[in-house]
Protein backbone atom coordinates (compact mmCIF):
# COMPACT_ATOMS: atom_id res chain seq x y z
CA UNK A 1 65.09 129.48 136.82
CA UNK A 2 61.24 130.71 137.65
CA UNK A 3 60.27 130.30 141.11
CA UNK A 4 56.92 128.31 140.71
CA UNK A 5 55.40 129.03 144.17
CA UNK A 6 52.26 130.63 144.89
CA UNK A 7 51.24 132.38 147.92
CA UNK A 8 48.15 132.22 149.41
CA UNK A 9 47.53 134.61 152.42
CA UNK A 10 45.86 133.81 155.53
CA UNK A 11 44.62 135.54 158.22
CA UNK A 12 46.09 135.27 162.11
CA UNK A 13 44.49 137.17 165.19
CA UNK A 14 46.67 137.25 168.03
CA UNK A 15 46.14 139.26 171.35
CA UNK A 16 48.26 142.39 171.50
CA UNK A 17 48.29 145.30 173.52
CA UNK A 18 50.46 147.40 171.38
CA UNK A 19 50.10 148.48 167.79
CA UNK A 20 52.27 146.99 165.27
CA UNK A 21 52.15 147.18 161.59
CA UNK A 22 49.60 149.06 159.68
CA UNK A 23 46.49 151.03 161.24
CA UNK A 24 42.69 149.56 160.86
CA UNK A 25 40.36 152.50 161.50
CA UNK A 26 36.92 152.47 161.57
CA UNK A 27 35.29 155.87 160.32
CA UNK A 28 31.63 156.67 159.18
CA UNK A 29 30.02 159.72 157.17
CA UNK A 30 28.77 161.06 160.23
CA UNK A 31 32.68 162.17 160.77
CA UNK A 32 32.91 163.59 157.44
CA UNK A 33 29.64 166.52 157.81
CA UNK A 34 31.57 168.32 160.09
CA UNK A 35 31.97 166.27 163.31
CA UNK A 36 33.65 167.57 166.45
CA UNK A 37 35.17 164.07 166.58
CA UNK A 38 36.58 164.84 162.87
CA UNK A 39 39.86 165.82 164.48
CA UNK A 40 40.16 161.80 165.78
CA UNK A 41 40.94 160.95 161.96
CA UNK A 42 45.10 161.53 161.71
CA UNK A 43 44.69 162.03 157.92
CA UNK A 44 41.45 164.44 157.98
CA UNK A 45 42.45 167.11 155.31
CA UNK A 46 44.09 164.02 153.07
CA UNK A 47 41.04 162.00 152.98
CA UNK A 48 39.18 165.35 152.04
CA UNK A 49 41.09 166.33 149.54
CA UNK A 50 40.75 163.42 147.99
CA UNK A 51 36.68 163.17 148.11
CA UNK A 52 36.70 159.96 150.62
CA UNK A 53 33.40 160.73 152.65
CA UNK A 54 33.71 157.65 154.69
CA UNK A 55 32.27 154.97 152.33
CA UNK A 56 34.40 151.79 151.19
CA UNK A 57 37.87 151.59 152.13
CA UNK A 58 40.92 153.59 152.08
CA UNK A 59 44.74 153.31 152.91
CA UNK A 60 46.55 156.34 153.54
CA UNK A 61 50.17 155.19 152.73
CA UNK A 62 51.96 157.67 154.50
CA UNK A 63 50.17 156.83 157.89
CA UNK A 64 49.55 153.25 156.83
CA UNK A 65 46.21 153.64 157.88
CA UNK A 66 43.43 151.28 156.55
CA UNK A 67 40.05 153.31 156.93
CA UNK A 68 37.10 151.45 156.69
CA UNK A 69 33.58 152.96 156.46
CA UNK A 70 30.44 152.12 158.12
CA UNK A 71 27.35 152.81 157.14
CA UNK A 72 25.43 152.24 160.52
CA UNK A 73 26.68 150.65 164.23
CA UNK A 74 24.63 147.69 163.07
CA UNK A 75 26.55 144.60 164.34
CA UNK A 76 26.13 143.21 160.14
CA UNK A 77 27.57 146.14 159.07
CA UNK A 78 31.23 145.69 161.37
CA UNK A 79 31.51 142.26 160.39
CA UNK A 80 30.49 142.89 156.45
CA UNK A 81 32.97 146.07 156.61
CA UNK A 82 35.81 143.81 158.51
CA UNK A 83 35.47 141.04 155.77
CA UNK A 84 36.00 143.55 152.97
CA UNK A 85 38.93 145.13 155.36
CA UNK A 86 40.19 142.00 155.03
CA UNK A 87 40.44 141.55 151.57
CA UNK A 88 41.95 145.00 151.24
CA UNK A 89 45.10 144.30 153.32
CA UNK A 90 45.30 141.06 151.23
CA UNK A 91 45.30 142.67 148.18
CA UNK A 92 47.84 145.41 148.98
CA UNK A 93 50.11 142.64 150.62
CA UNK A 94 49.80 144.03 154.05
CA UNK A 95 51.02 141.74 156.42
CA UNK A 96 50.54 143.03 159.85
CA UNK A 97 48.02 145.11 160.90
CA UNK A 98 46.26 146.52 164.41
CA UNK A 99 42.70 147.10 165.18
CA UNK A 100 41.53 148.48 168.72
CA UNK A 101 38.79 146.64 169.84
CA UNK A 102 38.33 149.22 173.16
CA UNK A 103 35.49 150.96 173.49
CA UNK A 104 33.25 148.78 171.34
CA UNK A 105 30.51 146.22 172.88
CA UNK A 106 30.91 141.98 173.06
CA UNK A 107 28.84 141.68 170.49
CA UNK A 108 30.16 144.07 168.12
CA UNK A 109 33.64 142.87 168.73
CA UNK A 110 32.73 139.27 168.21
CA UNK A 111 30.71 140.95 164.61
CA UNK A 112 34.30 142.42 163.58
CA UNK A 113 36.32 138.56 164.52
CA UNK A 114 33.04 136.83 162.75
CA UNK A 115 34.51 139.44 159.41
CA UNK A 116 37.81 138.45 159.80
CA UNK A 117 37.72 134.54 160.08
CA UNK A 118 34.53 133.97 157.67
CA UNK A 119 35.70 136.48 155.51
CA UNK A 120 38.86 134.68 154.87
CA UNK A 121 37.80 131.76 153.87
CA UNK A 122 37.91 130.08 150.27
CA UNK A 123 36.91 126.62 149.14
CA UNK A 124 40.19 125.20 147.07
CA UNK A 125 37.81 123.49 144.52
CA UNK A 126 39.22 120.77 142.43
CA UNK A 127 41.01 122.93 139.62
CA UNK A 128 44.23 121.62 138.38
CA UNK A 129 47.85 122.98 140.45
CA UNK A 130 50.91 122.80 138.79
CA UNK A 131 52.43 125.40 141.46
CA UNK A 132 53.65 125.04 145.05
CA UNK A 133 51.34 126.55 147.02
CA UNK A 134 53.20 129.09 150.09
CA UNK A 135 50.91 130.24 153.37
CA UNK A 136 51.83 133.06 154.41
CA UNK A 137 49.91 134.85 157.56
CA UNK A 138 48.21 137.86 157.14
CA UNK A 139 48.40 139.37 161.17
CA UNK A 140 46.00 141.52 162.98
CA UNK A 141 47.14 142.42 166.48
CA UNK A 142 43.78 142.72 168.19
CA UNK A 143 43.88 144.93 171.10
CA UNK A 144 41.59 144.83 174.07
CA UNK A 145 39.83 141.63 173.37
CA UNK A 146 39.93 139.06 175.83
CA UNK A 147 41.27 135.72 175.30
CA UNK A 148 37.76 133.82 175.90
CA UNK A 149 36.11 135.95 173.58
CA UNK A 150 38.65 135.35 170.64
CA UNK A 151 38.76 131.36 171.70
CA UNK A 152 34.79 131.00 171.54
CA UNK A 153 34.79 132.98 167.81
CA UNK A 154 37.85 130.85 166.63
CA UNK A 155 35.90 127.64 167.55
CA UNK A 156 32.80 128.55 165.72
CA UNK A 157 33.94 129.97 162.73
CA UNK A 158 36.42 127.29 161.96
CA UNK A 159 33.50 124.97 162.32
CA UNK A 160 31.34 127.62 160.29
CA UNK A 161 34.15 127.20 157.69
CA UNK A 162 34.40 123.39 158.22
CA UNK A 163 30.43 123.03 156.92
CA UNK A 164 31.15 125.02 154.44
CA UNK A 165 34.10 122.41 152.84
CA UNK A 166 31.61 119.56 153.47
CA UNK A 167 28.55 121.48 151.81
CA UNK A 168 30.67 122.52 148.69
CA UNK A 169 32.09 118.80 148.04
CA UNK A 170 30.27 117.77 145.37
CA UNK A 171 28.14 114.30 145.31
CA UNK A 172 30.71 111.89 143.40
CA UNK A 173 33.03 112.31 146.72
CA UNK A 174 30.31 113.46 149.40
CA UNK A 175 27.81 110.41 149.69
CA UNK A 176 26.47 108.69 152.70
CA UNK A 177 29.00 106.95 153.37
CA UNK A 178 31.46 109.93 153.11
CA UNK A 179 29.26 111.80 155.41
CA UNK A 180 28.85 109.49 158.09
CA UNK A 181 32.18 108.58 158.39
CA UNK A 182 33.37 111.97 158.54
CA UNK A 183 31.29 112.59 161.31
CA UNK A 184 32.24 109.74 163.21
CA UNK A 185 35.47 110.55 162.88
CA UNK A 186 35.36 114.34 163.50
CA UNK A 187 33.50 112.93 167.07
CA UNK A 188 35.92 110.34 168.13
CA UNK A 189 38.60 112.76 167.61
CA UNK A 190 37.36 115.17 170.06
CA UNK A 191 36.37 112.49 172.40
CA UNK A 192 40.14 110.94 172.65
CA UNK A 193 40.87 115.20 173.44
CA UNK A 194 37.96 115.38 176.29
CA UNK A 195 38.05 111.72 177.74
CA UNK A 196 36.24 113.06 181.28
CA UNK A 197 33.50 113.71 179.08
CA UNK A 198 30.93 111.07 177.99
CA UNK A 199 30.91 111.42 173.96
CA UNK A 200 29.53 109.05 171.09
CA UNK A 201 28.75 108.35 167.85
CA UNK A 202 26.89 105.73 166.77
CA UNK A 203 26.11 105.31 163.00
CA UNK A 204 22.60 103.53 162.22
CA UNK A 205 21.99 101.94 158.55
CA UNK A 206 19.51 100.23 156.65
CA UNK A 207 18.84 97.17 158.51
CA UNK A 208 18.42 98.90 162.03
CA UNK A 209 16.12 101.35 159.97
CA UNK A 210 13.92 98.66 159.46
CA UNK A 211 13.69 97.34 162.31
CA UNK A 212 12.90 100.18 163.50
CA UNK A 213 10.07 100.37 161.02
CA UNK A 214 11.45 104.03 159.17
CA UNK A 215 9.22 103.01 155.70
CA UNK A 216 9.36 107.11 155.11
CA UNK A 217 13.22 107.33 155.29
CA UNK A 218 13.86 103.87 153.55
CA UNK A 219 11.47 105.09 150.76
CA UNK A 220 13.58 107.97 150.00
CA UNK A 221 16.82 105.55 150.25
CA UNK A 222 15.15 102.84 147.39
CA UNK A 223 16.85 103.92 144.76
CA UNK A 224 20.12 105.00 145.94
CA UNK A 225 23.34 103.35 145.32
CA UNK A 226 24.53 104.17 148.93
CA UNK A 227 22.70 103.32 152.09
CA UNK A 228 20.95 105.25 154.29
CA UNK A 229 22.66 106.58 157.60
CA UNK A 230 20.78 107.55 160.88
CA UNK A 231 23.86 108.98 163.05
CA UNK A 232 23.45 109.67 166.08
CA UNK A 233 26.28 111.69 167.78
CA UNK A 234 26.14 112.48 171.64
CA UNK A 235 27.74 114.77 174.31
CA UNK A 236 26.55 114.33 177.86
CA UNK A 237 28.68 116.68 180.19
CA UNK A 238 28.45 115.71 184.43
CA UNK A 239 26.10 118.30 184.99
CA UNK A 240 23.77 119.68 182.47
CA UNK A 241 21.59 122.75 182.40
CA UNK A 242 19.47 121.12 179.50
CA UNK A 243 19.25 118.32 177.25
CA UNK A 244 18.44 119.24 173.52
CA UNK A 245 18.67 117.42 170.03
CA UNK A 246 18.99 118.55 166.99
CA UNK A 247 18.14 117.06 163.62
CA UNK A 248 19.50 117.59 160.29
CA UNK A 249 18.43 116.88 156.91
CA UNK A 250 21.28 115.42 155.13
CA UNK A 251 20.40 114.65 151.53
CA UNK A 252 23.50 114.50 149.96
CA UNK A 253 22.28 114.97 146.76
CA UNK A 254 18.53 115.38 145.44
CA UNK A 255 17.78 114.93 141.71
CA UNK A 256 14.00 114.98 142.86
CA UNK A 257 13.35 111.19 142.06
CA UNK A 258 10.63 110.36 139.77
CA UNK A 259 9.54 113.99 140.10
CA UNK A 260 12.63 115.02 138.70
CA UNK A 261 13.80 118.34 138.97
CA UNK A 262 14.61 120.67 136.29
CA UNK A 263 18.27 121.03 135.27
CA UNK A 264 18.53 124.49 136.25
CA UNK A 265 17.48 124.11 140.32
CA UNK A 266 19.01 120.30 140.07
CA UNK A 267 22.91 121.95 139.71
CA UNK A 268 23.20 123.45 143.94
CA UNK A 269 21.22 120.36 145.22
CA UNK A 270 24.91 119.17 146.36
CA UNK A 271 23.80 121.69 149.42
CA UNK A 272 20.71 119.46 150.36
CA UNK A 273 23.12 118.35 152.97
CA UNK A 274 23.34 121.68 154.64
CA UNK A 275 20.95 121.20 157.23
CA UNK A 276 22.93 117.65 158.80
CA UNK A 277 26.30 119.48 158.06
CA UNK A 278 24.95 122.53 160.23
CA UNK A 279 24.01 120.52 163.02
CA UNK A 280 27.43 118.51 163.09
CA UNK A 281 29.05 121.58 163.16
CA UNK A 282 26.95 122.99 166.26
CA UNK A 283 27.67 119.78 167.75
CA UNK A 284 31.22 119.97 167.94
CA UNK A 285 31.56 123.44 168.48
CA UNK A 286 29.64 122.77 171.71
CA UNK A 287 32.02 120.49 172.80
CA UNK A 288 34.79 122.51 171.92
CA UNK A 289 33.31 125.31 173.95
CA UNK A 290 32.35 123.15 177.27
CA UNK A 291 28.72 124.20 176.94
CA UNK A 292 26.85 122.73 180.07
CA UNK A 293 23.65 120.83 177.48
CA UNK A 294 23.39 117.23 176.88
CA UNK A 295 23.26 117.84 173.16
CA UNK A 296 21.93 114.79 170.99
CA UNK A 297 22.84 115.43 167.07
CA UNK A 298 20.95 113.45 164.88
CA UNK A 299 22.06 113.36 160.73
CA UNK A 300 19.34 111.59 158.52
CA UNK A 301 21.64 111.15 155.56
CA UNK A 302 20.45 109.38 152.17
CA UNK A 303 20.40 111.08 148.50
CA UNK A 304 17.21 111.10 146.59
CA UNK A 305 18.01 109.19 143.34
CA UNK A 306 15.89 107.61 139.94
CA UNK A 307 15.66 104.20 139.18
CA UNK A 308 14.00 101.39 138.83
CA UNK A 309 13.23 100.58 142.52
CA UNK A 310 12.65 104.26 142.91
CA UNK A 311 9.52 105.53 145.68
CA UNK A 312 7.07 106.67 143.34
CA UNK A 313 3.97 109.31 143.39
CA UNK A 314 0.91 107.42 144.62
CA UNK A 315 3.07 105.43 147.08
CA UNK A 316 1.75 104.66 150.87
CA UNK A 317 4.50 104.98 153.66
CA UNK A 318 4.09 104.04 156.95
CA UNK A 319 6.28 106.45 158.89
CA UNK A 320 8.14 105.03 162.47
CA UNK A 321 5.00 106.74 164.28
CA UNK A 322 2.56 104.45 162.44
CA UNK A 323 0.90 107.17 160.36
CA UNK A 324 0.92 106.32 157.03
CA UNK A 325 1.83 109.17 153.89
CA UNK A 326 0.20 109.64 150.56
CA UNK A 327 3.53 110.55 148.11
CA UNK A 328 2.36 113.34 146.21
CA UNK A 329 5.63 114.27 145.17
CA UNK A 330 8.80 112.39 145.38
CA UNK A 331 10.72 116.00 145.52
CA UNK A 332 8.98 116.50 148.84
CA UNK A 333 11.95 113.72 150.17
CA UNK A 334 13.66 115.78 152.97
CA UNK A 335 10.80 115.49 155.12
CA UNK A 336 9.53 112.27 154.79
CA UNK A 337 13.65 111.72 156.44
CA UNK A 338 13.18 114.02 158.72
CA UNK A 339 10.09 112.69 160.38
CA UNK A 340 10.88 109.45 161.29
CA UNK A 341 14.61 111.29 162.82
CA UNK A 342 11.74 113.30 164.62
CA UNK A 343 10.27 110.04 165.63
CA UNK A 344 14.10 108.75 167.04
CA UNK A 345 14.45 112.10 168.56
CA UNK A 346 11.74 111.97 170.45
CA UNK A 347 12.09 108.94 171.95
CA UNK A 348 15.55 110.60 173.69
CA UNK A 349 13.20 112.32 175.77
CA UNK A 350 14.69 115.74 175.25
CA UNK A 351 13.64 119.48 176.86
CA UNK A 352 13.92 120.85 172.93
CA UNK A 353 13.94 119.37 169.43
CA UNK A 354 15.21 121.77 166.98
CA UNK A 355 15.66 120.83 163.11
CA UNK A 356 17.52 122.13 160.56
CA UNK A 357 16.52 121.11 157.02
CA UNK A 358 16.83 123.57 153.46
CA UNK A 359 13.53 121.99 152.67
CA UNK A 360 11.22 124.42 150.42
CA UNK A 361 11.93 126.77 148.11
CA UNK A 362 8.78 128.23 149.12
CA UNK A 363 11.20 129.74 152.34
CA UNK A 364 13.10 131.46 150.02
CA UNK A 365 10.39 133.08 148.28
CA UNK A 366 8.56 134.12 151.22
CA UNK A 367 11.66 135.69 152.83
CA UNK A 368 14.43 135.71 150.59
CA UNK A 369 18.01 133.87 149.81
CA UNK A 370 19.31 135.59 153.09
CA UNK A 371 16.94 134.33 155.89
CA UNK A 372 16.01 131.41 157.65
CA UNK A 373 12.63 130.85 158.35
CA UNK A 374 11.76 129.62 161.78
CA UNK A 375 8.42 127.79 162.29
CA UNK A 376 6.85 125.92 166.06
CA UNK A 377 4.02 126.27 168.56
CA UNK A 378 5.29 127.90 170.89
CA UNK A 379 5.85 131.50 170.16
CA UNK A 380 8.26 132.85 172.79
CA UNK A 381 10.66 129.77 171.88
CA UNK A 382 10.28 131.20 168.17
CA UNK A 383 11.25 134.54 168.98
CA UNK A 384 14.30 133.31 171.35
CA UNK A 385 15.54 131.35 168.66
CA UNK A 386 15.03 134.13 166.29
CA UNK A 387 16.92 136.75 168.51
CA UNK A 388 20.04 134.41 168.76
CA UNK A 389 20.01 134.06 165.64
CA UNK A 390 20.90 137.89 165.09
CA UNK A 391 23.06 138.31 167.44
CA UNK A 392 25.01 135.24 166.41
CA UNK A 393 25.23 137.45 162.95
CA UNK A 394 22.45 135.14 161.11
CA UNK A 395 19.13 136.24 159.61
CA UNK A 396 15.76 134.60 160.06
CA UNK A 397 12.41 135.37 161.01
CA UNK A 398 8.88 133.61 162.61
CA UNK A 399 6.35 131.84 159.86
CA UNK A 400 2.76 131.34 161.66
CA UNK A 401 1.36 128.33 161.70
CA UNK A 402 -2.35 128.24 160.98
CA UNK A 403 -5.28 125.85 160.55
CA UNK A 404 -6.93 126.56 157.34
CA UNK A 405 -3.28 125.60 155.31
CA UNK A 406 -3.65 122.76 157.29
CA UNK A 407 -6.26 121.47 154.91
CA UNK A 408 -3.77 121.30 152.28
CA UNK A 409 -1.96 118.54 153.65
CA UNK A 410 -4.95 116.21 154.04
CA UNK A 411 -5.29 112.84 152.06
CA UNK A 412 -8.36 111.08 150.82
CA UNK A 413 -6.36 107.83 151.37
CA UNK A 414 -3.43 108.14 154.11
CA UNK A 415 -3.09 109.82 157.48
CA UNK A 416 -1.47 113.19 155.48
CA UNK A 417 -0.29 114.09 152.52
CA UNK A 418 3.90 115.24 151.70
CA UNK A 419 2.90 117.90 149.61
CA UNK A 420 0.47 120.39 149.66
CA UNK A 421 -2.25 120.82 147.21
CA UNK A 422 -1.91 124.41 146.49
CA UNK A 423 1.57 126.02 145.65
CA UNK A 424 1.00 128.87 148.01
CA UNK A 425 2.57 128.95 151.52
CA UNK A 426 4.97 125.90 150.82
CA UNK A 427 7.26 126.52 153.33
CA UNK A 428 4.67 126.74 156.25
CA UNK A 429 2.85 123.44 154.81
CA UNK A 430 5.91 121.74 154.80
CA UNK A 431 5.87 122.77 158.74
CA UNK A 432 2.74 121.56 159.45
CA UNK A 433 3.08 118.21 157.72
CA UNK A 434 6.70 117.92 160.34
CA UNK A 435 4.20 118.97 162.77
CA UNK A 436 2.20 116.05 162.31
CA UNK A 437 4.76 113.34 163.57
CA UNK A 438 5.19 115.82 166.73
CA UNK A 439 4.53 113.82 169.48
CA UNK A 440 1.50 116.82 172.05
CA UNK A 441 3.74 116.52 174.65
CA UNK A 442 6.67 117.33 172.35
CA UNK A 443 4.48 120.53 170.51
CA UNK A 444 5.77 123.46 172.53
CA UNK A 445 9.41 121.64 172.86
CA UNK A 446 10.33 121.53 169.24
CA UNK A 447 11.45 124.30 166.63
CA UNK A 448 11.51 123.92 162.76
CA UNK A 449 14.40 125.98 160.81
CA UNK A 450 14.25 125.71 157.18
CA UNK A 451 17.48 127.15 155.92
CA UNK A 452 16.87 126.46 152.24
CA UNK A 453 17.49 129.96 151.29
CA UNK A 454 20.82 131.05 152.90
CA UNK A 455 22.62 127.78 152.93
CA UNK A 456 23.71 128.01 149.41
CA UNK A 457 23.89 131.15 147.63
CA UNK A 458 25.86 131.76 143.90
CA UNK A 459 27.19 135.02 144.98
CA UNK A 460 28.85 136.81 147.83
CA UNK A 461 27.03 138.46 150.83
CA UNK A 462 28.29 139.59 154.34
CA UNK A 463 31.10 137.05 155.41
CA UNK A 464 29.73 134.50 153.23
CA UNK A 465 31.55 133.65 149.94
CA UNK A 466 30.10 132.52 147.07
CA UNK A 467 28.59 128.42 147.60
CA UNK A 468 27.85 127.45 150.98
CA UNK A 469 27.73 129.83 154.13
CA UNK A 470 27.78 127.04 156.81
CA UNK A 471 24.10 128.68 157.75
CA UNK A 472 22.77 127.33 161.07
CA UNK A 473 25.57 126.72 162.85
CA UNK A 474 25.98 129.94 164.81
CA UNK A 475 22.27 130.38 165.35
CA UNK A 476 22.27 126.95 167.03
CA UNK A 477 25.22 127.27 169.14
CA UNK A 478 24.37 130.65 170.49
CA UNK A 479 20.84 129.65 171.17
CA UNK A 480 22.24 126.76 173.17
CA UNK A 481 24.93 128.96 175.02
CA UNK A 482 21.68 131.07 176.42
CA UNK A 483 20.27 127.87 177.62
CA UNK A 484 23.85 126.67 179.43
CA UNK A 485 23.83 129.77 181.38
C-alpha cells in the first residue's frame, strides 16, 4: 500500500553549546586568494580541487560541512546567505545542523536568525491536498547566542511571518470584517497572557465614523459591500519611556473605484492592506517583547470598490479636520483614510505619529521595489527612523519635502487637492497632501513611510519569498526599542 504522506520541513533553533549534526561554515573569497586564515577551512585542498572559490554553497560530505559564501560582512549579506543555507540543508534532507555564532557582533547574529526564520517561511496557498501532510524539524544548534537575543528574533519574525499570511489572503476571505476581527482577537489573546498590563482593542465602524464626521474615510467606504473599520488597539505598560501611535492603511482590496485601475496593476492590490497588517504586527510584537512605550495602533480598514453609490472624481469631502478635498482621482483612496486616522491619532496626544501606508507607485519608481521611502519635517527623526530601519535588516531612505510641489496639490475649489496635477514626484505629493491634516504642533512629531514598493514583490529577494515580505514591521519595532531604552 503507498504511504500518502508528505513531509514538509521546518526549521528549529535551539541553544547549544556543543556541535551536533552537520557543520555550517561561513567562508568568503578573501580565504580562497591565498589567506593565512585559509588553513581555518578543514576541507581547503577539497574545495580547491573542485574550483569552489567561496561563492554559493557547498557541502563537503565527508566532513558534513555546509560552506556558505559571503560576498561582504554586510549584515544583508549573512542573513540573505543564511536563508539560502537554509534551503540547502532542506534540500539535501539534513536534519541537524550547528552554526557558531562566537565571534560575530549582535547585529550580525540577529542578520543570520532573521535568514533562518524568514527564510523558512512559505504561504500554503489554497491548492488542492489529497496527501497527509508530516512536519518534520529541520535543527540548528546555535552556539553562543544568548537566550534574549534568540527570544526577541523569534517574536518578530513570527510576527514578520504572521503579516505575511494576512497580506497574501486574498480579498474573497480577507475583508473588513476579517481584518478587524482578527486583530481583535490576536489582542485579546495576548491580553488574557499579560493581565498586569493595561491592553485594548476597540473596533470603530460606520456609524461612530460619522459621528465623528470622517466624510474622507466614509467616501472611500460608499461603495463597498463591507463596512468600514477604525480599530484602535492599545498597550499602556506602568511606566512608559514614550507614547507613540502608529497608523496603517488597510485597504483590503483597491480596484481604484471609478478611476479604475488597469488589470495588470489591479491583480497584487490584495497587498493594499500591508501597511495596517505591518502596524498590527509591530503592535504585538511590542507586547510580546515588554517594550517600555505606550503604543497606540490605529488600522483604517475599508476596500475601494465600483458601484453605483461609488465617491466619484469631482466630489467635495470634508475630512474630520474640517478641510474639505477636491477628488481628483478616486485611486488616490489610501490617503483620504489615512487622514482622518491622522486626525483620531492626533487627538491621543502622542510624542510620535508614524504611518505606514503602500500608497504611490511613484515610491517605487523613485527608489525601487526594495525600499521604503520615509518622508516628515523633522530631519533627524527621518534619519533615526531610517537607520533602524537597516539595522532591523529593512531598506528605505529620506524623500525631501519641498514647497514648489506643494503647488501641485492646490484646488481652485477645496482646501487641497488628493492628487497632484503633474505625474512627477508622486510619492512626495502624496506626503505633502498627509501633511496637510498635520496638526503644527504635531509637524516635527510625525513620520510618513510609504512601503508601496517592498510590501509585495512577485519574486524572491533576501529573506523575503515571493508575495508579501511583512515590510514595516521590523523597522517599527526596532525604532521603538531605541526609544524604550
Amino acid at each position: 500500500m503507498l504511504d500518502n504522506k508528505t513531509e514538509k520541513l521546518q526549521v528549529q533553533l535551539n541553544i547549544s553549546k556543543e556541535e551536533k549534526g552537520a557543520k555550517i561554515l561561513f567562508v568568503n573569497k578573501e580565504l580562497f586568494k591565498g589567506s593565512k586564515d585559509s588553513k581555518n577551512i578543514p576541507d581547503f585542498n577539497l574545495l580547491k580541487e573542485l574550483g569552489y572559490k567561496g561563492v554559493g554553497n557547498f557541502f563537503a560530505q565527508t566532513s558534513k560541512i555546509l560552506y556558505v559564501g559571503l560576498e561582504d560582512n554586510k549584515e544583508e549579506t549573512y542573513s540573505t546567505a543564511t536563508s539560502n543555507a537554509l534551503k540547502m540543508l532542506k534540500n539535501l534532507r539534513i536534519l541537524e545542523s550547528s552554526l557558531s555564532f562566537k565571534n560575530l557582533n549582535e547585529s550580525i547574529q540577529m542578520a543570520i536568525l532573521q535568514g533562518f526564520l524568514l527564510g523558512d517561511y512559505e504561504f500554503e496557498g489554497y491548492k488542492h491536498k489529497k496527501e497527509k501532510e508530516e512536519i518534520k524539524p529541520v535543527v540548528i544548534n546555535c552556539i553562543g547566542v544568548k537566550e534574549a537575543l534568540l527570544k526577541k528574533a523569534e517574536i518578530v519574525c513570527n510576527n514578520v511571518n504572521f503579516v505575511r499570511d494576512v497580506v497574501n489572503t486574498p480579498p474573497n476571505i480577507a475583508n473588513s470584517v476579517y481584518l478587524s476581527e482578527l486583530a481583535q482577537d490576536k489582542v485579546m489573546k495576548l491580553a488574557k497572557k499579560h493581565k498586569n498590563v493595561d491592553i485594548e482593542a476597540k473596533i470603530r465602524s460606520n456609524s461612530y465614523m460619522e459621528e465623528q464626521k470622517m466624510g474622507a474615510f466614509l467616501a472611500v467606504n460608499q461603495a463597498s459591500n463591507f463596512p468600514a473599520f477604525l480599530t484602535h488597539l492599545s498597550y499602556k505598560p506602568k511606566k512608559p519611556k514614550k507614547k507613540v501611535v502608529i497608523v496603517g492603511k488597510g485597504l483590503v482590496y483597491d480596484t481604484g473605484g471609478l478611476s479604475l485601475k488597469p488589470a495588470d496593476y489591479m491583480t497584487t492590490m490584495k497587498a493594499d492592506k500591508g501597511g495596517a497588517c505591518a502596524v498590527l504586527g509591530a503592535f504585538l510584537s511590542t507586547i510580546e517583547l515588554g517594550l517600555d512605550i505606550e503604543l497606540h495602533a490605529i488600522m483604517g480598514i475599508t476596500d475601494n470598490a465600483i458601484g453605483k453609490n461609488a465617491y466619484r472624481p469631482d466630489d467635495v469631502l470634508i475630512s474630520r479636520e474640517k478641510k474639505s478635498i477636491e477628488v481628483k482621482n478616486t485611486d488616490a483612496e489610501g490617503r483620504l483614510v489615512l487622514v482622518d486616522c491622522l486626525s483620531y491619532a492626533q487627538d491621543l496626544e502622542a510624542d510620535l505619529i508614524i504611518d505606514f501606508a503602500t500608497l504611490t507607485g511613484a515610491c517605487v519608481v523613485a527608489l525601487g521595489e526594495y525600499t521604503s521611502g520615509v518622508m516628515g519635517f523633522n530631519e533627524e527623526l527621518k534619519n533615526k527612523f531610517v537607520e533602524s530601519a537597516l539595522k532591523s535588516g529593512e531598506l528605505a531612505h529620506t524623500l525631501p519635502f519641498n514647497s514648489h510641489l506643494k503647488k501641485l496639490i492646490e484646488s481652485k475649489i477645496a482646501d487641497v487637492n488628493n492628487a497632484s496635477s503633474s505625474r512627477y514626484g508622486g510619492a512626495i505629493t502624496a506626503g505633502l497632501f498627509l501633511a496637510e491634516f498635520i496638526r503644527d504642533e504635531y509637524k516635527d512629531k510625525w513620520l510618513h513611510i510609504d512601503i508601496a514598493g517592498p510590501a509585495y514583490v512577485e519574486k524572491e529577494w533576501g529573506v523575503n519569498p515571493y508575495g508579501a515580505s511583512g515590510i514595516g514591521v521590523r523597522s517599527c519595532v526596532e525604532f521603538l526599542s531605541h526609544l524604550a531604552k
